[in-house]
C-alpha atoms as a PDB file:
ATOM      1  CA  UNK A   1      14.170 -68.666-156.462  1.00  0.00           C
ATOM      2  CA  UNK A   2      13.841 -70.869-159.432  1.00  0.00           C
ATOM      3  CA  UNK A   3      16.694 -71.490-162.584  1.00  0.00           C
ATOM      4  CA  UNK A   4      15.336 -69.010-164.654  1.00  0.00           C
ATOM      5  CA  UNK A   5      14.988 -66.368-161.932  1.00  0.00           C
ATOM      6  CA  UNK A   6      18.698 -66.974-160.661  1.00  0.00           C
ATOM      7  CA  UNK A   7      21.439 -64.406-162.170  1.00  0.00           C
ATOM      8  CA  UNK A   8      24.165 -65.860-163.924  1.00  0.00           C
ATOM      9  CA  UNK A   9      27.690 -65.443-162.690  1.00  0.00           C
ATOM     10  CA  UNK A  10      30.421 -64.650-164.643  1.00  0.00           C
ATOM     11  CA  UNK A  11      31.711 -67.648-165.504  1.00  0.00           C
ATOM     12  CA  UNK A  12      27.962 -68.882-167.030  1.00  0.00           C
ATOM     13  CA  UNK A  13      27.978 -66.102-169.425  1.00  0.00           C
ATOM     14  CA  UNK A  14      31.872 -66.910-170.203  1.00  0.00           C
ATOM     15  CA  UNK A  15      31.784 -70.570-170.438  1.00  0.00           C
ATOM     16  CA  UNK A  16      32.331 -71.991-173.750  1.00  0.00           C
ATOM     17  CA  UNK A  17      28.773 -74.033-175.082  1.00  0.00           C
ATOM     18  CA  UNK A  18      30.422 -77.296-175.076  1.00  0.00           C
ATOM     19  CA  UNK A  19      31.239 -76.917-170.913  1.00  0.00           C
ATOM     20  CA  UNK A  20      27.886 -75.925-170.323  1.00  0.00           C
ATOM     21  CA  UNK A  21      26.626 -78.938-172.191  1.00  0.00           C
ATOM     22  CA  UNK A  22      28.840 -81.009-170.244  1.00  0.00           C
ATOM     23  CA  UNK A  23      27.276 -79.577-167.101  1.00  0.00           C
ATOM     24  CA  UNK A  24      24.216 -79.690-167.825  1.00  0.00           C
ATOM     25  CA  UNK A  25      24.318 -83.525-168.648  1.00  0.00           C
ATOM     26  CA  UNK A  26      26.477 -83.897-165.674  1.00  0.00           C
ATOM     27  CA  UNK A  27      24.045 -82.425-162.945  1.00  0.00           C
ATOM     28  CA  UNK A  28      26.941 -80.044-162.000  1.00  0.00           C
ATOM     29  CA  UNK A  29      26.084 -77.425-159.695  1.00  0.00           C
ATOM     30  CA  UNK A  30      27.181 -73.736-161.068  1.00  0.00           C
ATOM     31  CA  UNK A  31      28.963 -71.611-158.449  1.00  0.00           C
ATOM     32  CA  UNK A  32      27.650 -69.387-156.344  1.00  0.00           C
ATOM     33  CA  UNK A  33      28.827 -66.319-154.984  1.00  0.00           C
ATOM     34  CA  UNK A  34      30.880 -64.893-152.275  1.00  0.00           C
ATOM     35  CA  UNK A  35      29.274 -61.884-152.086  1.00  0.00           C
ATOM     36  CA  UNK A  36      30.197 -58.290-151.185  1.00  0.00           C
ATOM     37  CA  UNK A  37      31.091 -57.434-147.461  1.00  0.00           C
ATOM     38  CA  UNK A  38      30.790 -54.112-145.768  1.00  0.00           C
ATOM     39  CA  UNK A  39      34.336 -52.738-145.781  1.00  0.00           C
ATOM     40  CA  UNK A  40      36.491 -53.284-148.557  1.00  0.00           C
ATOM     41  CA  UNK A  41      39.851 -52.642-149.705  1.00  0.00           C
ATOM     42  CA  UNK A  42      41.796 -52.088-152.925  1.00  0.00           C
ATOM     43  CA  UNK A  43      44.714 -54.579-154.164  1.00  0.00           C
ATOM     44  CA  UNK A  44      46.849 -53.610-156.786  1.00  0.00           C
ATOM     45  CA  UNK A  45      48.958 -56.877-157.569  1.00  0.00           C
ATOM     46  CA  UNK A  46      52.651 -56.200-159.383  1.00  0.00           C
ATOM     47  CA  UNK A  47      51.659 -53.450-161.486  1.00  0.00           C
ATOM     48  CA  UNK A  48      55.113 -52.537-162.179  1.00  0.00           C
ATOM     49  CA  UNK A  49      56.884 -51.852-165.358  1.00  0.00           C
ATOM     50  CA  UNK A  50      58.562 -55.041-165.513  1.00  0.00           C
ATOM     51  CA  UNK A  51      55.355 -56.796-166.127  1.00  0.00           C
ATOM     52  CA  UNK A  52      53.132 -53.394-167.828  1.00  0.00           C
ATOM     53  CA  UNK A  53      55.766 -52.331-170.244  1.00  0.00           C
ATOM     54  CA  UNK A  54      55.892 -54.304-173.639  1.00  0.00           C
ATOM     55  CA  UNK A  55      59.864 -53.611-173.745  1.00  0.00           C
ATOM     56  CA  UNK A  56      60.058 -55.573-170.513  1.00  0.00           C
ATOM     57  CA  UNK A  57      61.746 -59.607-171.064  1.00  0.00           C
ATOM     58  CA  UNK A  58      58.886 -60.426-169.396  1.00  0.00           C
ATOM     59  CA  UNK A  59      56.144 -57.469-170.041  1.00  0.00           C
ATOM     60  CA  UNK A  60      53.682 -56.883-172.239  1.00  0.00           C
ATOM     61  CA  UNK A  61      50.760 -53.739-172.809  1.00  0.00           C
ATOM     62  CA  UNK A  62      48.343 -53.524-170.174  1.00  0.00           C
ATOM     63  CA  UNK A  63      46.952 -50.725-170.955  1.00  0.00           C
ATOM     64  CA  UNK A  64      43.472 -51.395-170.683  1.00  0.00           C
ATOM     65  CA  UNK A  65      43.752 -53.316-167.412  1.00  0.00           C
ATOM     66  CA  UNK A  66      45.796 -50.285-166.275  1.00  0.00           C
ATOM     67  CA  UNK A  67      42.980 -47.521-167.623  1.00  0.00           C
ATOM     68  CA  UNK A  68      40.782 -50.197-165.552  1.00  0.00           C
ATOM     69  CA  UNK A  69      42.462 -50.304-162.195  1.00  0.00           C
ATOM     70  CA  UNK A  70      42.552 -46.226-162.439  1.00  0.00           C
ATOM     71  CA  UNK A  71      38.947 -45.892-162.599  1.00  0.00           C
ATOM     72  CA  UNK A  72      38.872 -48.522-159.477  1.00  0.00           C
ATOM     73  CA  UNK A  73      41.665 -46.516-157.589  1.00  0.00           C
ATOM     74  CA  UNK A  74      39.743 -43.163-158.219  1.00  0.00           C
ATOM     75  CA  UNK A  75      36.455 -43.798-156.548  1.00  0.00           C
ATOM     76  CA  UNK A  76      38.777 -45.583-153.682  1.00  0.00           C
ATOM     77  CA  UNK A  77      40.428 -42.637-153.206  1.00  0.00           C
ATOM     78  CA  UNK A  78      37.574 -40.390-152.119  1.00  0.00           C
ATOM     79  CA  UNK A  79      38.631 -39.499-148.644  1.00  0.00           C
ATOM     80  CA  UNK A  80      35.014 -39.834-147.336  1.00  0.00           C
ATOM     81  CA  UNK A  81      34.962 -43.384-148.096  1.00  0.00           C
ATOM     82  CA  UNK A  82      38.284 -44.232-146.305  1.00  0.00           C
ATOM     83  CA  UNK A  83      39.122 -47.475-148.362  1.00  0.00           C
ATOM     84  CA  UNK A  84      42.475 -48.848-147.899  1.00  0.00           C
ATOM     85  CA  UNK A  85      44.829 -49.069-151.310  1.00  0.00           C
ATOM     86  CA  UNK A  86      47.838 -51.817-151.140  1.00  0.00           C
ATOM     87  CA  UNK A  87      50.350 -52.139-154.166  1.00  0.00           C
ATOM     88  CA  UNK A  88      52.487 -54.913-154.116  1.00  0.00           C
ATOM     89  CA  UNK A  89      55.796 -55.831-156.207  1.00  0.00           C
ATOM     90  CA  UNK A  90      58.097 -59.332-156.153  1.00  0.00           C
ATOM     91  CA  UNK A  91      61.251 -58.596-155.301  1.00  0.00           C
ATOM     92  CA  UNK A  92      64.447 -60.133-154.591  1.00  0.00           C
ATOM     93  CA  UNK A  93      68.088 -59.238-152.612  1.00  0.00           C
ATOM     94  CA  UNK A  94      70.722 -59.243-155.461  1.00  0.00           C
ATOM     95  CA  UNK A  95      72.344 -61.666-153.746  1.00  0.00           C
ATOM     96  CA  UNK A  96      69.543 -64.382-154.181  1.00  0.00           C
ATOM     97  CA  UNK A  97      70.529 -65.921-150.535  1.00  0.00           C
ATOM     98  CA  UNK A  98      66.991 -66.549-149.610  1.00  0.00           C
ATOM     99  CA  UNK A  99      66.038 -68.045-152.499  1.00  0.00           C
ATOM    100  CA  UNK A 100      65.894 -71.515-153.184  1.00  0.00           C
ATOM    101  CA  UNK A 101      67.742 -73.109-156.220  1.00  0.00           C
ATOM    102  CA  UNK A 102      64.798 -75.221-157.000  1.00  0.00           C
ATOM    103  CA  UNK A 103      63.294 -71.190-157.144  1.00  0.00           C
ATOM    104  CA  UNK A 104      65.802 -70.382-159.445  1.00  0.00           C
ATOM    105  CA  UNK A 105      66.179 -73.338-161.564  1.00  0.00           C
ATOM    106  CA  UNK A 106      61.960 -72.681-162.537  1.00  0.00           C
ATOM    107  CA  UNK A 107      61.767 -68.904-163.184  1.00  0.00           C
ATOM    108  CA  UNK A 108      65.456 -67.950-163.911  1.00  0.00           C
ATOM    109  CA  UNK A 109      63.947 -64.818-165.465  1.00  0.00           C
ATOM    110  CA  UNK A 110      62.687 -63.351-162.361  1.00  0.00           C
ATOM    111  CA  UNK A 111      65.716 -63.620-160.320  1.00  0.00           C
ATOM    112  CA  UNK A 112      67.526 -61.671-163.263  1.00  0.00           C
ATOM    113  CA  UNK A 113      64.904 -58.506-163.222  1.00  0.00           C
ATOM    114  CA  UNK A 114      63.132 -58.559-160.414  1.00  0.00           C
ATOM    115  CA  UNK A 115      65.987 -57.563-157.725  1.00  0.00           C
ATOM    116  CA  UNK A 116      65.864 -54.678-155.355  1.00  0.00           C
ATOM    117  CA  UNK A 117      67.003 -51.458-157.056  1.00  0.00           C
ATOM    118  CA  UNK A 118      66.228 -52.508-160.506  1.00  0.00           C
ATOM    119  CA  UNK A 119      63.971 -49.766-162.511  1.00  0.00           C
ATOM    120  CA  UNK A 120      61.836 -52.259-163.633  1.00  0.00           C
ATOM    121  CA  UNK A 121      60.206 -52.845-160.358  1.00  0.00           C
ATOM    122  CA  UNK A 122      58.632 -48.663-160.323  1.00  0.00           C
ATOM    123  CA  UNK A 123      55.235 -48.931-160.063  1.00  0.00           C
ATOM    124  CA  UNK A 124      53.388 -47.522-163.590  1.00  0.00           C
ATOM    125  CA  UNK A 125      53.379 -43.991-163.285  1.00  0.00           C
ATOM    126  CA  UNK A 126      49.541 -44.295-165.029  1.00  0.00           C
ATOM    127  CA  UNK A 127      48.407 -45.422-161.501  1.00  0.00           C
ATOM    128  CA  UNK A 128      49.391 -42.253-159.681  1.00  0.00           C
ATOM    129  CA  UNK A 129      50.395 -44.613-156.422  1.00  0.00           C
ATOM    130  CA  UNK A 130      50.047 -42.450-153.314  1.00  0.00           C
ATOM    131  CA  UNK A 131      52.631 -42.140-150.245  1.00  0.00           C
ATOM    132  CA  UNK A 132      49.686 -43.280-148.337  1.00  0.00           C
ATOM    133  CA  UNK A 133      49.253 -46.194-150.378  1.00  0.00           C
ATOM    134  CA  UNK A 134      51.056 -49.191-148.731  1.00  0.00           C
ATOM    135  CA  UNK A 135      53.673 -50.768-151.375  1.00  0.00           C
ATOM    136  CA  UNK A 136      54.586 -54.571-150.090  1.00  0.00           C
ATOM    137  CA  UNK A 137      57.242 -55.838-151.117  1.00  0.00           C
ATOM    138  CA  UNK A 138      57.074 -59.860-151.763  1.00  0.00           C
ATOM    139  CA  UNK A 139      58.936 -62.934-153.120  1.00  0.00           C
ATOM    140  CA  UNK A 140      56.488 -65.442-153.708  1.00  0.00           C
ATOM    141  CA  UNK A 141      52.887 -65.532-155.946  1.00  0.00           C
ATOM    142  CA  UNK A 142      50.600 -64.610-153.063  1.00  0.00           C
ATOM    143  CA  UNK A 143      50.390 -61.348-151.552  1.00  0.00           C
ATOM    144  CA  UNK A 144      49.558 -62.999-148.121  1.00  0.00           C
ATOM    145  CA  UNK A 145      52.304 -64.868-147.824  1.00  0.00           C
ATOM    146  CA  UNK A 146      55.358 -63.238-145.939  1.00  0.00           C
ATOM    147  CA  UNK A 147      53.732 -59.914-146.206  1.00  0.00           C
ATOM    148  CA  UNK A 148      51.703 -57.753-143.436  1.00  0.00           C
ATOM    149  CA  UNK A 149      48.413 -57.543-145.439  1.00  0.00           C
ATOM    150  CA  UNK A 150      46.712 -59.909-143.590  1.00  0.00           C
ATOM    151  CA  UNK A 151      47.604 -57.989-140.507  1.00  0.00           C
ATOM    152  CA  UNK A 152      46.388 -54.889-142.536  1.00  0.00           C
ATOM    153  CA  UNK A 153      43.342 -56.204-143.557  1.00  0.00           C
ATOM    154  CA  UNK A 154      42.122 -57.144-139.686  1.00  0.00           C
ATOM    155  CA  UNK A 155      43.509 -53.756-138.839  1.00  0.00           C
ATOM    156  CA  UNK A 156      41.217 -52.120-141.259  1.00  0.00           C
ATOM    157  CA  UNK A 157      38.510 -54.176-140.148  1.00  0.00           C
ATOM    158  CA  UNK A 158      38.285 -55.136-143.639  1.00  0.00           C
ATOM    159  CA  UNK A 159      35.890 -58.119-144.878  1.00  0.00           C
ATOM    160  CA  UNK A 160      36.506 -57.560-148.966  1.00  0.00           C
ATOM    161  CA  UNK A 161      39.141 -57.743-151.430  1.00  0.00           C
ATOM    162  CA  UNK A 162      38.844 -55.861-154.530  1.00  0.00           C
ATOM    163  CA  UNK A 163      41.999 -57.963-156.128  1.00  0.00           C
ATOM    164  CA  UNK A 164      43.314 -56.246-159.694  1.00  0.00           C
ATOM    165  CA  UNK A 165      46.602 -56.883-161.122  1.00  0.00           C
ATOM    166  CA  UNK A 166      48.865 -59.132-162.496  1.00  0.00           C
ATOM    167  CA  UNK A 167      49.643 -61.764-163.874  1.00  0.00           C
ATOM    168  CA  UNK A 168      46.108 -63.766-163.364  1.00  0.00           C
ATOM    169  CA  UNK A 169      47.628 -66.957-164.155  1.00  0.00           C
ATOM    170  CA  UNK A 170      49.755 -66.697-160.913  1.00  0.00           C
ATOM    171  CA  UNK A 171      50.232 -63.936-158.325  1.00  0.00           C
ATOM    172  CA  UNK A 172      46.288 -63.101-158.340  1.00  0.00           C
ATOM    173  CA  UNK A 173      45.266 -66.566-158.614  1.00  0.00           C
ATOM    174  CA  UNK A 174      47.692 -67.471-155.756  1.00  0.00           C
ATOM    175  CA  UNK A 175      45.945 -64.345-153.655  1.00  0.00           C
ATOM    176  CA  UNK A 176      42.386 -65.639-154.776  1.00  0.00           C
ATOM    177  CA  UNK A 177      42.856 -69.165-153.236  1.00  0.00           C
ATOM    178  CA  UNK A 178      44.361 -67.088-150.447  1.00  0.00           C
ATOM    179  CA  UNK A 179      41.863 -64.404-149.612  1.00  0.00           C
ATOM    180  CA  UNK A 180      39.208 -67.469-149.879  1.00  0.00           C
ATOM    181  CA  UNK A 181      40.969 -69.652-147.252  1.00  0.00           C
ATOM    182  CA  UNK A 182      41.334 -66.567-144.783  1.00  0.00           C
ATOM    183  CA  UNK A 183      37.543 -66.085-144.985  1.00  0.00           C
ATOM    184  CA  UNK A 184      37.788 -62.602-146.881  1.00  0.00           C
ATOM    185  CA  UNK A 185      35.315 -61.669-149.734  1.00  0.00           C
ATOM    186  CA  UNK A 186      37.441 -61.824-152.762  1.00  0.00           C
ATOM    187  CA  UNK A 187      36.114 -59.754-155.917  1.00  0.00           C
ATOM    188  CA  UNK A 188      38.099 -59.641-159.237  1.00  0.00           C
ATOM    189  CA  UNK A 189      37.569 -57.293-161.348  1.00  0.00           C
ATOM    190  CA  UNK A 190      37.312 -58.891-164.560  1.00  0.00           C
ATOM    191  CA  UNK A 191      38.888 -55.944-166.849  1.00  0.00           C
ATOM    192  CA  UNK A 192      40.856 -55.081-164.035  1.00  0.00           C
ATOM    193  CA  UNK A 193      43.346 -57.926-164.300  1.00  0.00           C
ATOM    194  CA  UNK A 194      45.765 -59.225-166.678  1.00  0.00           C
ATOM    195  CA  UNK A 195      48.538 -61.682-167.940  1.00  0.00           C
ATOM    196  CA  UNK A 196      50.659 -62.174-170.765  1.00  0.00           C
ATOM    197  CA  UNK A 197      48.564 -64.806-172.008  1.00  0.00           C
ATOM    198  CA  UNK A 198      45.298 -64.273-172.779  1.00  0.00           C
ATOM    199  CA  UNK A 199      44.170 -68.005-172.889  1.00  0.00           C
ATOM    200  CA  UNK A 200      45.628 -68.542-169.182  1.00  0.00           C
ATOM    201  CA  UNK A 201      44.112 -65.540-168.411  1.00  0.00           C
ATOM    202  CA  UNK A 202      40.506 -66.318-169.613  1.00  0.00           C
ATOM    203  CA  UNK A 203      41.411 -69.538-168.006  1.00  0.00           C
ATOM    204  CA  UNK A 204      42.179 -69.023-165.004  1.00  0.00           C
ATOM    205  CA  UNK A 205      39.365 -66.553-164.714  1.00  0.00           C
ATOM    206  CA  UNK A 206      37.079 -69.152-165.000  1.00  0.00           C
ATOM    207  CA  UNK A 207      38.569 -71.168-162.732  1.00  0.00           C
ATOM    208  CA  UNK A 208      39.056 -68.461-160.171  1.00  0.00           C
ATOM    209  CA  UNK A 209      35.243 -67.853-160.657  1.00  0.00           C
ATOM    210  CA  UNK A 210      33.913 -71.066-160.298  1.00  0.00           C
ATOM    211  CA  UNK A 211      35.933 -72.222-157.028  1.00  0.00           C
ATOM    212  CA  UNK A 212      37.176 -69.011-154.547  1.00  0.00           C
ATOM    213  CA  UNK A 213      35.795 -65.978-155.694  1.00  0.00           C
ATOM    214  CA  UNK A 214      33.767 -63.639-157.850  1.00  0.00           C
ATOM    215  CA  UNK A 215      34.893 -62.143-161.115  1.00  0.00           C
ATOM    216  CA  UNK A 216      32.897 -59.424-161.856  1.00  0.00           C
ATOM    217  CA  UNK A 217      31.928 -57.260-164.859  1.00  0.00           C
ATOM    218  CA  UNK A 218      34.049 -53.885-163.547  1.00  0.00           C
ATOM    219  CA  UNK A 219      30.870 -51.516-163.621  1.00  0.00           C
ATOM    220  CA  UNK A 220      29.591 -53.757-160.995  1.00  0.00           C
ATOM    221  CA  UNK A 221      32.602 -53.412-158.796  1.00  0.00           C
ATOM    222  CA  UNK A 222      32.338 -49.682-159.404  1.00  0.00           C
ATOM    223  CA  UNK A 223      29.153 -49.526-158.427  1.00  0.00           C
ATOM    224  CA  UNK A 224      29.820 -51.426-155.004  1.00  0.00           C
ATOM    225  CA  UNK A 225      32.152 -48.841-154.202  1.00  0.00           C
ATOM    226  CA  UNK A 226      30.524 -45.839-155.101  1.00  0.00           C
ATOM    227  CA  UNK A 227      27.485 -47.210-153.048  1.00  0.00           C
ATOM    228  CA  UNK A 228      29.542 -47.452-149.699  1.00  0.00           C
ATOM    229  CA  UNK A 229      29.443 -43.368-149.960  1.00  0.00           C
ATOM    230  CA  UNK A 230      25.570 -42.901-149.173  1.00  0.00           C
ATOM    231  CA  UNK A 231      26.383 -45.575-145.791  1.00  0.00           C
ATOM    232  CA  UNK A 232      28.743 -43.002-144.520  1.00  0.00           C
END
């Protein structure tokens, strides 16, 4: 396949002219792709009101990302295709005793809204989350870490991540690098994600693209999914 014939990746049509100049003159070698696997499932990273709803300390509007995620979780939910959903939130015991005071010292502001019981932490209503649909509950960025969806993913024989969520900068960057280390196919949906700040986010989107895993446009995502119907 020669230059011209290759498809560009996200992160080509997204870098800004001066990068790709640099690259160019560098000899750097764009990214390449991870792929899609054969079974994939859904991850819905701490869609929750404390980060969704612009009244939130710490929230702001995610309404498009949410609108986005919907139209992912509504082909995901056709019961032929049998595609696993997780949510996940961060949460913490009121009393704080297993967290660290270096933990505390850093993000004061999630120790102060993010404990268990507080009505920050309901999912957004907008997403419809199912009883079927697994809710973890965890207290670091990653959603592998001290969580069962590892175990749920080999369970599920699944081979692909469809990551969307929040906040990009952290909690689905931290599950990117993740999901890449494990071996997994990790797909973000590029509409499908968010964060409070939208240079971080476009950041770390590039980032996340060039190194662990694919961002893609979300009609190619939805497309992926709707495709697994006609293997059934």
């Amino acid at each position: 396949m020669t230059e011209s014939e290759r498809k560009k990746s996200w992160v080509e049509d997204h870098l800004p002219l001066d990068y790709q100049e640099i690259a160019k003159k560098k000899h750097l070698p764009m990214p390449g792709r991870v792929g899609y696997g054969e079974r994939p499932a859904v991850l819905v990273i701490d869609m929750a009101k404390a980060w969704t709803d612009a009244e939130s300390p710490m929230g702001t509007n995610m309404t498009d990302a949410i609108i986005n995620i919907k139209k992912i979780l509504d082909v995901a939910r056709q019961p032929e295709l049998k595609i696993p959903i997780f949510f996940s939130i961060m949460e913490y015991d009121p009393s704080l005793k297993g967290i660290t005071e270096v933990h505390t010292r850093k993000r004061p502001h999630l120790t102060k809204q993010l404990v268990k019981g507080s009505p920050w932490l309901e999912i957004d209503p907008r997403l419809e989350r199912r009883p079927d649909e697994l809710l973890m509950v965890k207290e670091h960025g990653s959603c592998f870490t001290d969580t069962v969806l590892l175990r749920m993913m080999i369970s599920n024989k699944c081979d692909t991540l469809i990551i969307t969520g929040c906040s990009t900068s952290f909690c689905v960057m931290a599950t990117c690098y993740d999901a890449s280390t494990l071996g997994f196919h990790g797909i973000v949906p590029a509409e499908a994600v968010a964060d409070r700040d939208p240079i971080m986010h476009k950041y770390m989107l590039l980032n996340l693209d060039w190194k662990v895993v694919d961002v893609d446009p979300l009609e190619k995502v939805l497309e992926y999914l709707s495709q697994l119907k006609n293997k059934e």
